[in-house]
Protein backbone atom coordinates (compact mmCIF):
# COMPACT_ATOMS: atom_id res chain seq x y z
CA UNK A 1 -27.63 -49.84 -55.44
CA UNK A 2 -30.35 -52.71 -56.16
CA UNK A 3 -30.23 -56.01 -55.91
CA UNK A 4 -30.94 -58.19 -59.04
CA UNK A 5 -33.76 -58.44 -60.07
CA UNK A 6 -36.91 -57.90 -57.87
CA UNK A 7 -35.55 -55.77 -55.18
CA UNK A 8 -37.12 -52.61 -54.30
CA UNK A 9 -33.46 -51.46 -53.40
CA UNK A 10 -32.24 -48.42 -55.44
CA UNK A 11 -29.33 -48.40 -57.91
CA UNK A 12 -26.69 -46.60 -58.87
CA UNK A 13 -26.35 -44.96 -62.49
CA UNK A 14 -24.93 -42.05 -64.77
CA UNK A 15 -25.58 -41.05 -68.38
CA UNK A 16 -22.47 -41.95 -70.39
CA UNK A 17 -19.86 -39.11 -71.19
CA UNK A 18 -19.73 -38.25 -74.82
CA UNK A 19 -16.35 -36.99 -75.10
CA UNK A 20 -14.00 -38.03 -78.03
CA UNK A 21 -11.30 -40.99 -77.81
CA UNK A 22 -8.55 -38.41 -76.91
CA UNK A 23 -10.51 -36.46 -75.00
CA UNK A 24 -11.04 -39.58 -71.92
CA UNK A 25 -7.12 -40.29 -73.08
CA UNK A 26 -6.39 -36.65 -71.26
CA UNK A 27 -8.70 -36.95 -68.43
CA UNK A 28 -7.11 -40.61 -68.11
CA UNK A 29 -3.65 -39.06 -67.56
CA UNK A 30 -5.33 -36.77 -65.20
CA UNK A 31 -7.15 -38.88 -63.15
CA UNK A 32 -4.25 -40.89 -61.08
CA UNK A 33 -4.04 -39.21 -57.43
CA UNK A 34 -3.12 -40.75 -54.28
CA UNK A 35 -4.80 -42.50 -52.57
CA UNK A 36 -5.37 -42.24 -48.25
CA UNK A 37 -4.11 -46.45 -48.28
CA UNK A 38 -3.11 -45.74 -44.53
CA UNK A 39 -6.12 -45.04 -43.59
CA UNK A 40 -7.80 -48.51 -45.25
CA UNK A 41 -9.16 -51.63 -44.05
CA UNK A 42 -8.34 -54.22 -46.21
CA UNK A 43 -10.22 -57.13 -44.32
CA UNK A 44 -13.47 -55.61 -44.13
CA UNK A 45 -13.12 -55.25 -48.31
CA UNK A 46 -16.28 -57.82 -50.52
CA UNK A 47 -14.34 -59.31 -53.29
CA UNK A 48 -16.97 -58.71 -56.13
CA UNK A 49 -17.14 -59.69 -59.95
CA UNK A 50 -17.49 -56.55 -62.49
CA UNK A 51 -19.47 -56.59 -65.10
CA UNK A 52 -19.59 -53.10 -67.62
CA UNK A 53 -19.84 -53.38 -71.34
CA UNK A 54 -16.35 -54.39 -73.75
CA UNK A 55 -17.44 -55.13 -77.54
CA UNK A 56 -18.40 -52.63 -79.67
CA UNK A 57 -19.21 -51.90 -82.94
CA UNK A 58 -16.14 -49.72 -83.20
CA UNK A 59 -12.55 -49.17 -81.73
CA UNK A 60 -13.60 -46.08 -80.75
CA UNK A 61 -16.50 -47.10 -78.45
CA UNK A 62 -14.15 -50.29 -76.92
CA UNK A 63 -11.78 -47.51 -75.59
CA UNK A 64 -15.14 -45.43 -74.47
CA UNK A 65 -16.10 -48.95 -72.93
CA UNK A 66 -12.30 -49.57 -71.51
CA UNK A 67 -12.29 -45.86 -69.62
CA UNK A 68 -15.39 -46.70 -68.03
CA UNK A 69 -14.83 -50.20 -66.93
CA UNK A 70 -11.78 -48.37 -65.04
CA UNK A 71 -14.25 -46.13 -63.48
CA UNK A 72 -16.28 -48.35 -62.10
CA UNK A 73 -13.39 -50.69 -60.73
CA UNK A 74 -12.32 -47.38 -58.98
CA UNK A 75 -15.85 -46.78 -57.60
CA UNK A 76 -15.61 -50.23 -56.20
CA UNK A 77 -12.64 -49.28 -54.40
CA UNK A 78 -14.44 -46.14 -52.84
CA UNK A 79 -17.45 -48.43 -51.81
CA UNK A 80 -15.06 -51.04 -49.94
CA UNK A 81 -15.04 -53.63 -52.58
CA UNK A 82 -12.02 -55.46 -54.35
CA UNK A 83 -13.17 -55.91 -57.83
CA UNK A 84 -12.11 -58.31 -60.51
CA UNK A 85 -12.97 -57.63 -64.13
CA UNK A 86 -12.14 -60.63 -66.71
CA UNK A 87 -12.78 -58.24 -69.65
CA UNK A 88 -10.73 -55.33 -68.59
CA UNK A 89 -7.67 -57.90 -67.65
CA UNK A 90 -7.85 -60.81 -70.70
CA UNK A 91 -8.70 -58.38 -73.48
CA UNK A 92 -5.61 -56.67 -73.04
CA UNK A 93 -3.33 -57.64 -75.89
CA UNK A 94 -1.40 -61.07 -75.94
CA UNK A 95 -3.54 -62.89 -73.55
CA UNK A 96 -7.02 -63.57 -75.33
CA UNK A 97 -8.56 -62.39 -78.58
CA UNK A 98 -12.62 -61.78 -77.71
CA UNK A 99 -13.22 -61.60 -81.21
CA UNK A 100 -12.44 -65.40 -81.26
CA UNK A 101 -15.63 -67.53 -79.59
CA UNK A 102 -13.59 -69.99 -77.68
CA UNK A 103 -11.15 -67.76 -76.05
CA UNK A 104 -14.00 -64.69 -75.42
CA UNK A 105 -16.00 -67.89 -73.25
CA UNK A 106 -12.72 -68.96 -71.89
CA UNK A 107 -12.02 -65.67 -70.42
CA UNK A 108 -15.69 -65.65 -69.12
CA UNK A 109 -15.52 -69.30 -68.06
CA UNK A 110 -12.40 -67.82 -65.74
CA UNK A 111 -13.78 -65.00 -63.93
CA UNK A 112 -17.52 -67.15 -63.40
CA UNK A 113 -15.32 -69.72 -61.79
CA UNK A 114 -12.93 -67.20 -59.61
CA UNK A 115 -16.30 -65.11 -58.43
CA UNK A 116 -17.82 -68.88 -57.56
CA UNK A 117 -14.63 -69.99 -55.62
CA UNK A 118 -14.69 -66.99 -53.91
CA UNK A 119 -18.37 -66.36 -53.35
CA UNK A 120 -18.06 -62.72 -54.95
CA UNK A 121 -21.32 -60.83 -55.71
CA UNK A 122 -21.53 -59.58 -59.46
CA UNK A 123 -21.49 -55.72 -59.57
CA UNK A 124 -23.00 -54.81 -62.95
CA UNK A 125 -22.48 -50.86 -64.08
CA UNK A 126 -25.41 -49.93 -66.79
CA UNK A 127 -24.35 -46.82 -67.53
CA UNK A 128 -23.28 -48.09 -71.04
CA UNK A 129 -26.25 -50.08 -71.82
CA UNK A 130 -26.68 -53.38 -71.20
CA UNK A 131 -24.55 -56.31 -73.38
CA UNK A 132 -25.41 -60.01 -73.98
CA UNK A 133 -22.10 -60.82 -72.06
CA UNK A 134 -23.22 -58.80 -69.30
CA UNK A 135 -26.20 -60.61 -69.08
CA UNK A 136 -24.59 -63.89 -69.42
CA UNK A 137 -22.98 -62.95 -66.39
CA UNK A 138 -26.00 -61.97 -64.88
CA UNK A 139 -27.53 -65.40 -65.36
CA UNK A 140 -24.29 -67.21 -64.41
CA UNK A 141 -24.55 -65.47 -60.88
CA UNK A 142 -28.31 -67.05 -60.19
CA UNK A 143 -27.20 -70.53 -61.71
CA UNK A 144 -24.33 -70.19 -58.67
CA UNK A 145 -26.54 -68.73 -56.26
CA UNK A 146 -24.19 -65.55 -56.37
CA UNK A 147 -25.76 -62.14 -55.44
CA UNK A 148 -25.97 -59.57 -58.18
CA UNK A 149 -26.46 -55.82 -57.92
CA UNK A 150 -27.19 -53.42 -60.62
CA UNK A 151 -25.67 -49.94 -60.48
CA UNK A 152 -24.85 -46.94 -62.27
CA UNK A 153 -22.79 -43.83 -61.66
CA UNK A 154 -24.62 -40.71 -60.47
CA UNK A 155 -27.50 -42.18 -58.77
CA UNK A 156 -26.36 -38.95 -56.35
CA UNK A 157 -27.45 -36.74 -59.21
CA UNK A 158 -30.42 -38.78 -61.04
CA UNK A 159 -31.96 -39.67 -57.46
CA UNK A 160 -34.05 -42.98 -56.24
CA UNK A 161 -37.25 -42.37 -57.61
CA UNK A 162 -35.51 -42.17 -61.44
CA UNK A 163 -33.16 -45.56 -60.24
CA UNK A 164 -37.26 -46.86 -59.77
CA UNK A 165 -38.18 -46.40 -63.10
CA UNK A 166 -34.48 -47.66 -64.16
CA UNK A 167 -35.21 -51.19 -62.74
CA UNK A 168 -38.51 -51.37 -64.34
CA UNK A 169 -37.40 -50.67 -67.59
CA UNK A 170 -34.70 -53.12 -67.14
CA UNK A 171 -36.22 -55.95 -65.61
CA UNK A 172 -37.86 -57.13 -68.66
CA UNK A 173 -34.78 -57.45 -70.32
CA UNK A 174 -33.06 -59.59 -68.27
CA UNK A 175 -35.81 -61.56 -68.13
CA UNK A 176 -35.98 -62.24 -71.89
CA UNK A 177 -31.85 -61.76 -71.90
CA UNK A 178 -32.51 -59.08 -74.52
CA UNK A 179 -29.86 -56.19 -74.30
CA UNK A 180 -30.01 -52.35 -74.22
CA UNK A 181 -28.02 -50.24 -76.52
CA UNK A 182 -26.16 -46.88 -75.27
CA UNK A 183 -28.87 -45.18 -77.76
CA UNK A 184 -32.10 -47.11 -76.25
CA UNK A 185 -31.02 -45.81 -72.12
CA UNK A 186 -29.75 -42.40 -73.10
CA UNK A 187 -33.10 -42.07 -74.68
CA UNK A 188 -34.70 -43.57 -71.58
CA UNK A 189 -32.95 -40.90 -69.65
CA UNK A 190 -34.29 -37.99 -71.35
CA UNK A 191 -37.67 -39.12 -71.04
CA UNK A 192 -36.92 -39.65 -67.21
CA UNK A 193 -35.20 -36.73 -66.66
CA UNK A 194 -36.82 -34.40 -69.06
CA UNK A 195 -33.48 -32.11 -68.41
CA UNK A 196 -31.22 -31.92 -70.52
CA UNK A 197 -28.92 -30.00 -68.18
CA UNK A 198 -29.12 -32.37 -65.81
CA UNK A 199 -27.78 -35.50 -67.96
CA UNK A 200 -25.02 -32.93 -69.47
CA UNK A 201 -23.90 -32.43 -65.79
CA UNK A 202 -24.31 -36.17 -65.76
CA UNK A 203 -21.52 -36.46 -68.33
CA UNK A 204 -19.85 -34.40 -66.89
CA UNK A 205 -19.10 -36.25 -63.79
CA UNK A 206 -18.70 -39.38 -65.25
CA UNK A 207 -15.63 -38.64 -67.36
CA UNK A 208 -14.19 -35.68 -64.55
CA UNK A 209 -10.78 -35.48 -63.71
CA UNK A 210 -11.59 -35.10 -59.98
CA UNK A 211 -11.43 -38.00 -58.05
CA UNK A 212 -12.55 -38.33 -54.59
CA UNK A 213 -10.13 -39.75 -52.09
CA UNK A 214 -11.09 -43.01 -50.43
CA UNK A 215 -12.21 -43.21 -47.08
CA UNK A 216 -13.63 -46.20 -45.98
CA UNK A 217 -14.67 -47.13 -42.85
């Protein structure tokens, strides 16, 4: 992982699956398996604040962005961390519409203050790109002194020296809050890579069935 911004830290990060809405439905069903709970330490869990991409420009891609928020909430989990995610909760239906301004900052205004009462780190997933919201929430951890990291599944597979050339490309960005589409860091990642197989194992990963038992110390 890598702190935000300016550390020299790596990050974690994963090309985005491109698999059809019913596709990740299937795998979705698939994915629950038990989990070692026995075996868990609850007090020596972080209580962190999630931040992964919601709006999109179809339904389509909010379910894409839904299935992956879920996979990084589980990845917190394997890394020892109790997440909370505000978009993944309040979006769901009857609570708050984010298509509405007031009750979209609302929901935000919520999980800035919970991650502030708490003193949780924000844990933001780029896999998808980078949104405004995300880095509103970016910029709402420095204004509360919060620690942020920046991560992405399948630094395993991409390696540090690629998570390097992630940061830079980022970093500018966040400094200008000026986000990244999907299109704009899968591009970036075929430049980096310059392997297509690799990024197709990539997505292959991110949206698998198999998931690793947890086992923290």
């Amino acid at each position: 992982m890598a702190e935000c911004p300016g550390s020299k830290k790596p990050m974690d990060y994963g090309s985005r699956g491109k698999r059809t809405v019913n596709e990740i439905r299937e795998t979705q069903v698939q994915v629950t398996r038990s989990l070692d709970l026995e075996i868990l330490d609850y007090d020596k869990y972080e209580l962190v604040l999630l931040e992964s991409p919601y709006a999109g420009s179809t339904m389509e891609e909010i379910e894409e962005n839904l299935v992956f928020g879920r996979k990084c909430m589980r990845d917190c989990f394997v890394r020892g961390e109790m997440a909370f995610a505000g978009h993944l909760l309040y979006t769901q239906p009857g609570i708050l519409v984010d298509e509405r301004r007031e009750e979209r900052k609302l929901g935000m205004e919520t999980s800035f203050r919970w991650a502030k009462d708490v003193g949780a780190k924000s844990v933001v997933y780029l896999n998808l790109g980078l949104t405004k919201g995300m880095i509103d929430g970016m910029l709402r951890a420095k204004k509360d002194n919060r620690r942020c990291v920046l991560r992405m599944l399948g630094e395993d597979i991409l390696g540090c020296v690629a998570m390097d050339r992630l940061f830079v490309f980022i970093s500018g960005r966040i400094q200008n809050s000026v986000p990244i589409s999907r299109q704009e860091m899968d591009e970036f990642w075929y430049e980096v890579c310059e392997q297509k197989a690799l990024l197709e194992q990539l997505d292959k990963d991110l949206m698998s069935e198999n998931v690793q038992p947890l086992r923290v110390k």
